[in-house]
N, C-alpha and C. Protein backbone atom coordinates (compact mmCIF):
# COMPACT_ATOMS: atom_id res chain seq x y z
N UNK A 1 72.53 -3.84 96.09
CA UNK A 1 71.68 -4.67 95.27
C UNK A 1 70.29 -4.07 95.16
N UNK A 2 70.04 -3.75 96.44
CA UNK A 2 68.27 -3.02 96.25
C UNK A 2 68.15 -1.69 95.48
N UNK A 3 69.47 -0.98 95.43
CA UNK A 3 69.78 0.08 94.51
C UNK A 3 69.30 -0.41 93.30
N UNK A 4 70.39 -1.45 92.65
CA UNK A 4 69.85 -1.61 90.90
C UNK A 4 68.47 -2.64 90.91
N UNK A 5 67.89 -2.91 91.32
CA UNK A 5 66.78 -3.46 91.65
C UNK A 5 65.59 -2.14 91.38
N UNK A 6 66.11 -1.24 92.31
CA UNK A 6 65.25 -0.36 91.98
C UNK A 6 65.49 0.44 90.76
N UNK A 7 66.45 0.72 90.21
CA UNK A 7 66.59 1.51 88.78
C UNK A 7 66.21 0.83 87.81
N UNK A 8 66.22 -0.44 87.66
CA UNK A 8 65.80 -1.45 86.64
C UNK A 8 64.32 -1.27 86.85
N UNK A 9 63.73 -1.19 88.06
CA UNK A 9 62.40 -1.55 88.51
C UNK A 9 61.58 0.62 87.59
N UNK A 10 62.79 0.99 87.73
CA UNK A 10 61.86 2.29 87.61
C UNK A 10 62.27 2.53 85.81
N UNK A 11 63.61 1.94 85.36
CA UNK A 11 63.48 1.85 83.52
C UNK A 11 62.48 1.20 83.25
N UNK A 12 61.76 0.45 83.61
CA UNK A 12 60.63 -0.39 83.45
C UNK A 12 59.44 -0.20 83.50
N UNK A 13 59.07 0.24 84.59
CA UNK A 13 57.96 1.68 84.84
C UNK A 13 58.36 2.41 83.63
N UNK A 14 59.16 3.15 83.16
CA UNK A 14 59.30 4.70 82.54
C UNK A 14 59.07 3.66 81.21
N UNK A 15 59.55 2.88 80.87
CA UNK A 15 59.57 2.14 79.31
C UNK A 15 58.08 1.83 78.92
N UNK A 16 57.41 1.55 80.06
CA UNK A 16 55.90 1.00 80.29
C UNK A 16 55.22 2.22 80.11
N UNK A 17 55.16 3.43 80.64
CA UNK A 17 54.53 4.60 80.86
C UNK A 17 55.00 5.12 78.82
N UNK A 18 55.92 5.10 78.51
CA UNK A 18 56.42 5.98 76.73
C UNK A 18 55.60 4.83 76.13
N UNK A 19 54.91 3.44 76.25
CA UNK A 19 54.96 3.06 75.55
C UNK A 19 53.32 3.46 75.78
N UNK A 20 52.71 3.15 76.77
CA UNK A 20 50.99 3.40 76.67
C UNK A 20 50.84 4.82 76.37
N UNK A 21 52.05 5.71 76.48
CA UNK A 21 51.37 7.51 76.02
C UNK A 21 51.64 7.00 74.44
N UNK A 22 52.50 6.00 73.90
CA UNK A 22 52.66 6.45 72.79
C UNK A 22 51.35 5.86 72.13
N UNK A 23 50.78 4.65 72.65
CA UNK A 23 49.58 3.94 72.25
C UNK A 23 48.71 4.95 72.56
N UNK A 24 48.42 6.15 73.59
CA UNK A 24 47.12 6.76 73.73
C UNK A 24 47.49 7.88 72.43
N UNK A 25 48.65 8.27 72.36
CA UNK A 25 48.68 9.41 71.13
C UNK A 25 48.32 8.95 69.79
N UNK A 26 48.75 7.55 69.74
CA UNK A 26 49.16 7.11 68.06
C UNK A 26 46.88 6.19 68.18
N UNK A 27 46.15 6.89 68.95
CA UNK A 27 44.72 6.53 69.00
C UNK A 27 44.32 7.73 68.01
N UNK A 28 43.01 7.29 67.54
CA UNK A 28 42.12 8.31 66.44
C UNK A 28 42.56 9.51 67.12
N UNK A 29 42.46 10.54 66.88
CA UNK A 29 42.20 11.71 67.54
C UNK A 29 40.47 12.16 67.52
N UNK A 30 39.88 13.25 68.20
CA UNK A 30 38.78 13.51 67.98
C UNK A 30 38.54 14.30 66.36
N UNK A 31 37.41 14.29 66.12
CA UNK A 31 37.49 14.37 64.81
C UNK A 31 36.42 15.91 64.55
N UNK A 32 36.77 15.96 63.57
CA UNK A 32 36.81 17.80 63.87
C UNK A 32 35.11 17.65 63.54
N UNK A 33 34.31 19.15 63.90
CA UNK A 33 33.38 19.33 63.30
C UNK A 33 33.24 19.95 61.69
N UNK A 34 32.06 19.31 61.31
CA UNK A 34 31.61 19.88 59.68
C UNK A 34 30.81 21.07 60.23
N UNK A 35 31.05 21.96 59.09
CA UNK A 35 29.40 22.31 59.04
C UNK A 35 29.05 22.90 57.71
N UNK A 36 27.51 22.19 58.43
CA UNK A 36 26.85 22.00 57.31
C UNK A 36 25.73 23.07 57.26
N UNK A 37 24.79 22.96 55.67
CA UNK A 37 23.90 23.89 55.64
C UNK A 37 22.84 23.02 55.16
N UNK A 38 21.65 24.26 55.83
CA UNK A 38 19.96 23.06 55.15
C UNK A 38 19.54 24.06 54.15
N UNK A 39 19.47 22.82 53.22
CA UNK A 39 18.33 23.51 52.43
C UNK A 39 16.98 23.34 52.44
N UNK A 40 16.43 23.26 53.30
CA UNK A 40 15.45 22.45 53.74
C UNK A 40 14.64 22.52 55.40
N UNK A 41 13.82 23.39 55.97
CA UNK A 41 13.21 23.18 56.95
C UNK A 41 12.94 21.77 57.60
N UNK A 42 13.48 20.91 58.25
CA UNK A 42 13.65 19.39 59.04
C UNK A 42 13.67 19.29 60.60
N UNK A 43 13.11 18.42 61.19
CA UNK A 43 13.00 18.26 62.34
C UNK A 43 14.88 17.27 62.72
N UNK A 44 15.12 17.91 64.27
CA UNK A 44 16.44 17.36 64.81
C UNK A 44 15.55 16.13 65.94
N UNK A 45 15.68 15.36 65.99
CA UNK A 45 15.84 14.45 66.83
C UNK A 45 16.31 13.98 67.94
N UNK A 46 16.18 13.52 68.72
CA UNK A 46 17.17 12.86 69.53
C UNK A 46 17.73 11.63 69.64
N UNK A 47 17.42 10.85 68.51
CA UNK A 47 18.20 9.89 67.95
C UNK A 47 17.54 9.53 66.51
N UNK A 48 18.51 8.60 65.60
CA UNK A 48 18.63 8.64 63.93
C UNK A 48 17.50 7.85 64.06
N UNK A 49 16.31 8.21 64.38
CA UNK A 49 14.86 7.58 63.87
C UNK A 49 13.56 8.30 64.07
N UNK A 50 12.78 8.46 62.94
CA UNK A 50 11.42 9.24 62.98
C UNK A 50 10.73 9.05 64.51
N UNK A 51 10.38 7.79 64.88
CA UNK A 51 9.87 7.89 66.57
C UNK A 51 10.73 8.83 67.53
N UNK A 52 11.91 9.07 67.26
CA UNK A 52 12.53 10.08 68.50
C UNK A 52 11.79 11.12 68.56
N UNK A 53 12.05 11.49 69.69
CA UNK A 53 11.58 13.14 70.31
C UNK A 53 12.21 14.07 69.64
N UNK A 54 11.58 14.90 69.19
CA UNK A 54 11.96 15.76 68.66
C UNK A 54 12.90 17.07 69.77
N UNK A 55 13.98 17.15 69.14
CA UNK A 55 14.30 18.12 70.41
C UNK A 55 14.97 19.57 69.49
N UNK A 56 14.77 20.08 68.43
CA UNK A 56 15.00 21.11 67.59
C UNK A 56 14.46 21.03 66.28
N UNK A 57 15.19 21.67 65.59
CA UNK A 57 14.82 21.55 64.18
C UNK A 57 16.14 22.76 63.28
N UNK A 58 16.19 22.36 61.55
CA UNK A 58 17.06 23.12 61.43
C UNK A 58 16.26 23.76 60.24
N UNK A 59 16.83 25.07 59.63
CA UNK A 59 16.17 25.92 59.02
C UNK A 59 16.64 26.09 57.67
N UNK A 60 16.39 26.20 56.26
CA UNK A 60 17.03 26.57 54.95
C UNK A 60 17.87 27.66 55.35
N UNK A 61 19.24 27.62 54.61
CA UNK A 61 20.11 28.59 54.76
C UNK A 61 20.96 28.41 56.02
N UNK A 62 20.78 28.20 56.89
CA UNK A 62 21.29 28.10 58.18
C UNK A 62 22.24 27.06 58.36
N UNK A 63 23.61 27.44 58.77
CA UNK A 63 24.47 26.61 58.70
C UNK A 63 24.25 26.17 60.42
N UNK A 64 25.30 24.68 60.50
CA UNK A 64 25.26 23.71 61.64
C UNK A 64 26.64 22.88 62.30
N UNK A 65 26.53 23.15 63.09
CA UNK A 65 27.99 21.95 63.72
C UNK A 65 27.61 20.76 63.57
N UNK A 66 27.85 19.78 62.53
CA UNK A 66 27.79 18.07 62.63
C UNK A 66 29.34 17.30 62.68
N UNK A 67 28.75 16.55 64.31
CA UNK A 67 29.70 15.45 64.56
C UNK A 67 30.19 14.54 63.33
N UNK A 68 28.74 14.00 62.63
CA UNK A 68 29.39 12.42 62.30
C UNK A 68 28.20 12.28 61.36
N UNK A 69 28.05 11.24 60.59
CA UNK A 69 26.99 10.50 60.26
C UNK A 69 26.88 9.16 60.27
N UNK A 70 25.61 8.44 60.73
CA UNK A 70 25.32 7.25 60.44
C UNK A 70 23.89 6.66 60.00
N UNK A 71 23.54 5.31 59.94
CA UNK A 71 21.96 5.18 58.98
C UNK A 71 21.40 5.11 60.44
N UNK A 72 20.10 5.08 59.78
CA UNK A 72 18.94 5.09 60.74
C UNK A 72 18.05 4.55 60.12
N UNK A 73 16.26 5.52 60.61
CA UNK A 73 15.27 5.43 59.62
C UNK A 73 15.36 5.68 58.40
N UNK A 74 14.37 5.00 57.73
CA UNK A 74 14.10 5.34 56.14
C UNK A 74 13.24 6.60 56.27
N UNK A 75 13.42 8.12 55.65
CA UNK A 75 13.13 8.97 55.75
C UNK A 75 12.87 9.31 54.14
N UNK A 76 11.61 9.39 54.01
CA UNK A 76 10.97 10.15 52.21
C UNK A 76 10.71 11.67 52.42
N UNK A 77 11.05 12.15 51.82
CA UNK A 77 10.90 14.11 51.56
C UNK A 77 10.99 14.83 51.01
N UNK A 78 10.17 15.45 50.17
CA UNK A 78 10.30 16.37 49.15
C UNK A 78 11.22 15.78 48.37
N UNK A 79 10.71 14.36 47.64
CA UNK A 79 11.14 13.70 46.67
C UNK A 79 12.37 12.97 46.97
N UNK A 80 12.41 12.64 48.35
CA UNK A 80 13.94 12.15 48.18
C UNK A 80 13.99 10.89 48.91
N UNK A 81 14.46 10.08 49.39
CA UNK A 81 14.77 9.02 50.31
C UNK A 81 15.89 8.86 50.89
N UNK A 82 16.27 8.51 51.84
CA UNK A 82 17.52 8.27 52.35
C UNK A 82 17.52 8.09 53.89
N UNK A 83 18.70 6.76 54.27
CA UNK A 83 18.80 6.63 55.57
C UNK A 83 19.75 7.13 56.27
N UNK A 84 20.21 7.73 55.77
CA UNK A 84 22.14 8.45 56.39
C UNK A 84 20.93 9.57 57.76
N UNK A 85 21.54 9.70 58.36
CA UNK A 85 21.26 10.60 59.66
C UNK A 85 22.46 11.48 59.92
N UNK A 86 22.71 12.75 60.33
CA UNK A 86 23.83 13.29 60.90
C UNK A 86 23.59 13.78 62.29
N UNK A 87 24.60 13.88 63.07
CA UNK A 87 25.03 14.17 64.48
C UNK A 87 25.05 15.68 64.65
N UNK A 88 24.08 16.60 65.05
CA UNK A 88 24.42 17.63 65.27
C UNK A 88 25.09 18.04 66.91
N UNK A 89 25.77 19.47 66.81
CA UNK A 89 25.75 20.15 68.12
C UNK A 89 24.82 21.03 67.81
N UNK A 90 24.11 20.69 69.22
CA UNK A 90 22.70 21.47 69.36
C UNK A 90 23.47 23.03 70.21
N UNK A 91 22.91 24.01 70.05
CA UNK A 91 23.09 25.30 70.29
C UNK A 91 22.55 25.24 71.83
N UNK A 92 21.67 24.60 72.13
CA UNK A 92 21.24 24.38 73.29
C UNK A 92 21.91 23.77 74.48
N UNK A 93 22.97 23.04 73.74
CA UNK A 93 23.65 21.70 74.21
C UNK A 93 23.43 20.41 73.82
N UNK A 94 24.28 19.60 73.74
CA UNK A 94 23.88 18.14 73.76
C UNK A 94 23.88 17.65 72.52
N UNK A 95 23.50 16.61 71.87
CA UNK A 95 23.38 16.55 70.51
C UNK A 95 21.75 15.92 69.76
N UNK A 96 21.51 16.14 68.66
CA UNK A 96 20.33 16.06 68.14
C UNK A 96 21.07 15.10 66.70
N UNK A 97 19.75 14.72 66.25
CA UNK A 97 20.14 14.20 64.74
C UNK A 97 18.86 14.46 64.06
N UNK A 98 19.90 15.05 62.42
CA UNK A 98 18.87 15.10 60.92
C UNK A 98 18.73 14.34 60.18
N UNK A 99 17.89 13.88 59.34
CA UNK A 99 18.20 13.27 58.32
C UNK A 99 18.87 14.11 57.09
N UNK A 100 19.80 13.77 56.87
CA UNK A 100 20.69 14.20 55.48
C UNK A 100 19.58 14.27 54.05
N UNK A 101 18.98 14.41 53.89
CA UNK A 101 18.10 14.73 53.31
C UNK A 101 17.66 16.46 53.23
N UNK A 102 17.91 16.91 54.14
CA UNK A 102 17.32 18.52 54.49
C UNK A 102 18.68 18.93 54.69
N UNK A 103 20.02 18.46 54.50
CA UNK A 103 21.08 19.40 54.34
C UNK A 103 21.95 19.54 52.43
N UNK A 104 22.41 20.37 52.63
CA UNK A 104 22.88 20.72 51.53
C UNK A 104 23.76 19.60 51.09
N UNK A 105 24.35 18.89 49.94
CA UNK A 105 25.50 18.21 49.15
C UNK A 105 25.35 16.73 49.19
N UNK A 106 26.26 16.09 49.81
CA UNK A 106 26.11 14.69 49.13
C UNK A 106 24.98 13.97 50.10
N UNK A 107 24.50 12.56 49.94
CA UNK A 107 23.43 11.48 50.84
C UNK A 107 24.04 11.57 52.09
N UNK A 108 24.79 12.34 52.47
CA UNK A 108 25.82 12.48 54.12
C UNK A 108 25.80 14.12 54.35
N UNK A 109 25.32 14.84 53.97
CA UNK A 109 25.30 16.08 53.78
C UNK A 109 26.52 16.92 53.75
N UNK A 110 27.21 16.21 52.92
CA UNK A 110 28.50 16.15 53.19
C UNK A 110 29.66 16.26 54.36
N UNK A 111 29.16 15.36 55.32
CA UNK A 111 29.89 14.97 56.58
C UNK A 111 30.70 13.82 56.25
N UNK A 112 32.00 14.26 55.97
CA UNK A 112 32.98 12.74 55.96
C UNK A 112 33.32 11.64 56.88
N UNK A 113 32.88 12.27 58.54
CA UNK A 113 33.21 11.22 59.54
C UNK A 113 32.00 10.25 59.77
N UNK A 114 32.22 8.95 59.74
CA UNK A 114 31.16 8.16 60.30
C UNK A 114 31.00 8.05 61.88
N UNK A 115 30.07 8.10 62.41
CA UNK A 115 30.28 7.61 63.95
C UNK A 115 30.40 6.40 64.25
């Protein structure tokens, strides 16, 4: 009896274990990097608002690893407005944020993932 007790006890376990890998697989996956280019000399941030610390900056021409985008500050510049912010990988480490404004293509600088 403690035999099928235990095989039932361990189909049960194993049925439990396929079903949470299948819930951790069938989760977002990580989402790839963009990259993007500035047209535009802009300060990087350390978070999507003009008061952050500045912790880089990105350069015209110079392409970038961006995570994600989301809004922030209202940012005016060389004629433009916009609150979209993007997620960079900083070369340094760690991550920084631009305003989409100083990168090349759409009000997201053309970063399709939101964070």
């Amino acid at each position: 009896m403690a035999r099928a007790t235990t095989r039932r006890a361990l189909a049960l376990g194993g049925a439990s274990a396929a079903l949470l890998s299948a819930t951790l697989l069938g989760a977002s996956p990580a989402l790839a990097d963009t990259a993007v280019t500035a047209w535009a000399h802009g300060n990087v941030h350390a978070g999507p608002a003009k008061g952050e610390r500045v912790v880089s900056y990105v350069n015209a021409g110079y392409s970038y690893n961006a995570q994600c985008w989301l809004e922030g500050d209202l940012v005016n510049d060389h004629g433009i407005s916009n609150r979209n912010w993007v997620r960079l990988k900083l070369n340094s480490g760690g991550i920084g944020y631009v305003s989409a404004i100083y990168l090349k293509g759409n009000d997201k600088g053309n970063v399709p993932n939101h964070c």
